[in-house]
Protein backbone atom coordinates (compact mmCIF):
# COMPACT_ATOMS: atom_id res chain seq x y z
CA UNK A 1 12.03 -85.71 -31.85
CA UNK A 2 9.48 -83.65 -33.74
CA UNK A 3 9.14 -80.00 -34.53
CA UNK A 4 6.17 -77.79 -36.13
CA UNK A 5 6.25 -75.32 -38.23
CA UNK A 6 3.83 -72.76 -39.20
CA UNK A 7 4.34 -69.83 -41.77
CA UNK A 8 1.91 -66.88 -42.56
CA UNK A 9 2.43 -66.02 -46.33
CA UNK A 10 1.27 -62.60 -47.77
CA UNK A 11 1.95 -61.03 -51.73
CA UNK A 12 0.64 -58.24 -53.53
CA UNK A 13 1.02 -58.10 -57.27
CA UNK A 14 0.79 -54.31 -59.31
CA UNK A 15 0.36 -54.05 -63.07
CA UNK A 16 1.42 -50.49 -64.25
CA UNK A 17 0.90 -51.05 -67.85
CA UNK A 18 4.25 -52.98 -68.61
CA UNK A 19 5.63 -53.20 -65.65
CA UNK A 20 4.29 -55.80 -62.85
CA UNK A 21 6.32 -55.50 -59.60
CA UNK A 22 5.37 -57.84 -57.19
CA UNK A 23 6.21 -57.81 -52.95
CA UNK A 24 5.52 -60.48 -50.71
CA UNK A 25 6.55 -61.95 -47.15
CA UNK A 26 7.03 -64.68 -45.17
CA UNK A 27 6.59 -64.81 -41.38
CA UNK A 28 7.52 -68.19 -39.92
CA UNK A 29 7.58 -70.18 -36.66
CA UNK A 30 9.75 -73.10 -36.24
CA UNK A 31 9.22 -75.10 -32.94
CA UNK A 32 12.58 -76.08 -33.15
CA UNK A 33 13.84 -72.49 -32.27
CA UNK A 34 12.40 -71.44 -29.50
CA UNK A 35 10.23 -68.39 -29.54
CA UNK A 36 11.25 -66.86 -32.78
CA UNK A 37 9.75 -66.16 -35.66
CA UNK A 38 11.16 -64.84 -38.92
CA UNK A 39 9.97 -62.77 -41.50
CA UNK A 40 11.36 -63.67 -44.98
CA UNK A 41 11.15 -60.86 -47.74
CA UNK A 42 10.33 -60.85 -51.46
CA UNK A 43 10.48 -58.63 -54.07
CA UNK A 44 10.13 -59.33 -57.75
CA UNK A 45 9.83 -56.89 -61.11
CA UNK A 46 9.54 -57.27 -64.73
CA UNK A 47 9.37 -54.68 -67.26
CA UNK A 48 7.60 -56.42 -70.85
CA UNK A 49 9.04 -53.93 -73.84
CA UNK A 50 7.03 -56.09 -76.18
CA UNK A 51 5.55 -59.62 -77.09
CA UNK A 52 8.96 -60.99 -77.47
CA UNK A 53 11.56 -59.30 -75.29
CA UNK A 54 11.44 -58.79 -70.84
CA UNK A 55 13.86 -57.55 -68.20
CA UNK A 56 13.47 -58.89 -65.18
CA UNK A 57 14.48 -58.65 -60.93
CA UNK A 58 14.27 -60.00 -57.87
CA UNK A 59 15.56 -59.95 -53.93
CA UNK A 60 14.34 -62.14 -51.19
CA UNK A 61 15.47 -63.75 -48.04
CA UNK A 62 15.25 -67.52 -47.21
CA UNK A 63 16.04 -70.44 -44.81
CA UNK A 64 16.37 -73.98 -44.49
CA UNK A 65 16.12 -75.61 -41.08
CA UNK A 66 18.46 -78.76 -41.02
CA UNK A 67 16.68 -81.60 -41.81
CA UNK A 68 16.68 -85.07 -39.26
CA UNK A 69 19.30 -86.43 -41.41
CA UNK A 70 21.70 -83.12 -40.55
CA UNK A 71 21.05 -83.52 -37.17
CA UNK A 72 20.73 -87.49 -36.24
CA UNK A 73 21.69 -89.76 -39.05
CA UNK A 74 24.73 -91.82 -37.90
CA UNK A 75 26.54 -95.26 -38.98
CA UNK A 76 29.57 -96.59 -39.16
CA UNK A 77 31.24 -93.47 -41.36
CA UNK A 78 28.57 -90.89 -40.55
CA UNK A 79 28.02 -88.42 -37.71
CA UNK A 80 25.15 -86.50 -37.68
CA UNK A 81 25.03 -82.91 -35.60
CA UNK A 82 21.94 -81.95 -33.43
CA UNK A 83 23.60 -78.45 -32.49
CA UNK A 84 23.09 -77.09 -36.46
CA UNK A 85 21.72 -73.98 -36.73
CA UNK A 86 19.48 -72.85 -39.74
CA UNK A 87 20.43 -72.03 -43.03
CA UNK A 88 20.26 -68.27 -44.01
CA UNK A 89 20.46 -66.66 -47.49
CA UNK A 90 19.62 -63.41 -49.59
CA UNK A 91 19.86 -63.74 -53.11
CA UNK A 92 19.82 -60.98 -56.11
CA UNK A 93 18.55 -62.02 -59.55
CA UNK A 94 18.49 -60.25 -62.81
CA UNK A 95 18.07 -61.04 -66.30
CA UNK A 96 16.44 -60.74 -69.86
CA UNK A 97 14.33 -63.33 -72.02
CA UNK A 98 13.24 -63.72 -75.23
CA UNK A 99 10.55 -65.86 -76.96
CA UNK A 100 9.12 -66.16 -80.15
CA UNK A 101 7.00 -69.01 -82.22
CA UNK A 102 10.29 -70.87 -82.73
CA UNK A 103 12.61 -69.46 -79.65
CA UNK A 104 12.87 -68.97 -76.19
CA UNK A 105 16.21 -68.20 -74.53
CA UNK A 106 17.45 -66.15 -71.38
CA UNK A 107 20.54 -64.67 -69.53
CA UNK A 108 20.46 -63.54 -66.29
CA UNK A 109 22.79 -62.87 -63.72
CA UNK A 110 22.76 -63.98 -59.69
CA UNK A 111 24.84 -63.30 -56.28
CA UNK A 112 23.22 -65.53 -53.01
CA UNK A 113 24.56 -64.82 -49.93
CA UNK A 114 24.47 -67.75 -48.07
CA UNK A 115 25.20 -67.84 -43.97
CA UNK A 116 25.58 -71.16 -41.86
CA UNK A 117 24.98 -73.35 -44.95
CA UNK A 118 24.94 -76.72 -43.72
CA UNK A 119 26.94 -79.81 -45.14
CA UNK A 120 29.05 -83.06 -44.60
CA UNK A 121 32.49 -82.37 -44.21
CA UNK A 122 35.45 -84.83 -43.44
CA UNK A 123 38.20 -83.06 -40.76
CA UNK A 124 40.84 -85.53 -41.47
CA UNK A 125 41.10 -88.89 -43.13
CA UNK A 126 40.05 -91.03 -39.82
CA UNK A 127 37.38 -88.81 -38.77
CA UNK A 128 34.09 -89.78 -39.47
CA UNK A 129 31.73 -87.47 -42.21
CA UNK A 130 30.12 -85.42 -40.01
CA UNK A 131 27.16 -82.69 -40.55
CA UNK A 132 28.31 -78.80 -40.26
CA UNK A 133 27.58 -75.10 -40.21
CA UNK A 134 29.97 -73.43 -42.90
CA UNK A 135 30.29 -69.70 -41.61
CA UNK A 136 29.16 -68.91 -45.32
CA UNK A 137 29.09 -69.63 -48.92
CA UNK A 138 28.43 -67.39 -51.37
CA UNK A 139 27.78 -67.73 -54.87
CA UNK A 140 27.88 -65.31 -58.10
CA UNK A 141 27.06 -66.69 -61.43
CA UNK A 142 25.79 -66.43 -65.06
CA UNK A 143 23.22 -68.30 -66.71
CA UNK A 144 22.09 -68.63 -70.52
CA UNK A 145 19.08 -71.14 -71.67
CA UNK A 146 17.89 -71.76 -75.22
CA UNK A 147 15.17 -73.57 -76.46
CA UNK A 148 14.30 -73.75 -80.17
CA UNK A 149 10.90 -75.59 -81.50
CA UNK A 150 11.76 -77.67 -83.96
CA UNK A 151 8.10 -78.17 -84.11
CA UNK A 152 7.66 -75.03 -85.06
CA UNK A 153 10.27 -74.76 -87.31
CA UNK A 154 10.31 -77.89 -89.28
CA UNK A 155 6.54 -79.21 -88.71
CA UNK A 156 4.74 -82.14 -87.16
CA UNK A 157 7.02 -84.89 -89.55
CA UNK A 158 10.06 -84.99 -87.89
CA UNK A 159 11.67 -87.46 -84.32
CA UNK A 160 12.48 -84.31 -82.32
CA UNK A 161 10.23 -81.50 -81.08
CA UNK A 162 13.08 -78.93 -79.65
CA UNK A 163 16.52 -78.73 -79.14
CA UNK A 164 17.89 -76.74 -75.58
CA UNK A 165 20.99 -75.50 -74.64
CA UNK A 166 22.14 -74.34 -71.52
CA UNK A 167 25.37 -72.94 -69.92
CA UNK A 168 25.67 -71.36 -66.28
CA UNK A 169 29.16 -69.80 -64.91
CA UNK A 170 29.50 -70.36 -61.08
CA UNK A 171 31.44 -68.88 -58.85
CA UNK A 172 31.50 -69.92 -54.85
């Protein structure tokens, strides 16, 4: 088996001052769906209120064709699926970020709709694992990310150069 793919990829950026927003797409041809092709949406947007603090956007569609172990890898305890469709998901981002000489940190908020999201599922304890279109799965979370220079904030004479911290909330 073998399959092509070819994608045409287009983006336009625009500066106004302290706001960039940029909007791209992506049109795409599998040869493992037969005469479609796809266009794939992007839009991003920050707003800069200074040096240190942003606010920032984004929406965009995206796929994921199943890959050849999905669709053929089999053994013993493993069944793989060659009717799988394509993965399908729209996702929302937002968020803020700070940095300075001795910090960087962020928060930001996401929802990803995700539609025939393939994985290895188990129907009952003597079935074999086999691969699987899940009607959907979607996902809503919070993220926060810290870094601090100790670098910066200590000098050159000391083991560690930063310390980062990190905690994300998922829902799905």
């Amino acid at each position: 088996d073998s399959r092509s793919n070819i994608s045409l990829f287009a983006e336009q950026n625009f500066i106004f001052n302290k706001l960039t927003v940029s909007i791209g797409a992506l049109l795409n041809h599998n040869t493992a769906i037969t005469n479609k092709y796809k266009l794939y949406p992007a839009i991003n947007s920050s707003y800069r209120f200074n040096d240190n603090y942003s606010i920032y956007g984004s929406w965009n569609k995206a796929t994921r064709m199943p890959t050849f172990t999905d669709l053929y890898y089999t053994t013993a305890t493993h069944k793989g699926n060659t009717n799988l469709k394509p993965e399908m998901s729209e996702s929302f981002d937002i968020g803020m970020k700070f940095r300075n000489e001795y910090l960087s940190a962020g928060i930001s908020g996401f929802f990803m709709k995700g539609r025939n999201m393939i994985d290895w599922i188990k129907p009952d304890l003597e079935s074999l694992w086999e691969s699987s279109n899940h009607s959907k799965i979607d996902k809503l979370g919070v993220e926060f990310a810290a870094n601090i220079s100790l670098e910066a904030l200590l000098g050159d004479n000391q083991p560690f150069k930063s310390a980062n911290i990190g905690y994300m909330h998922l829902k799905q």
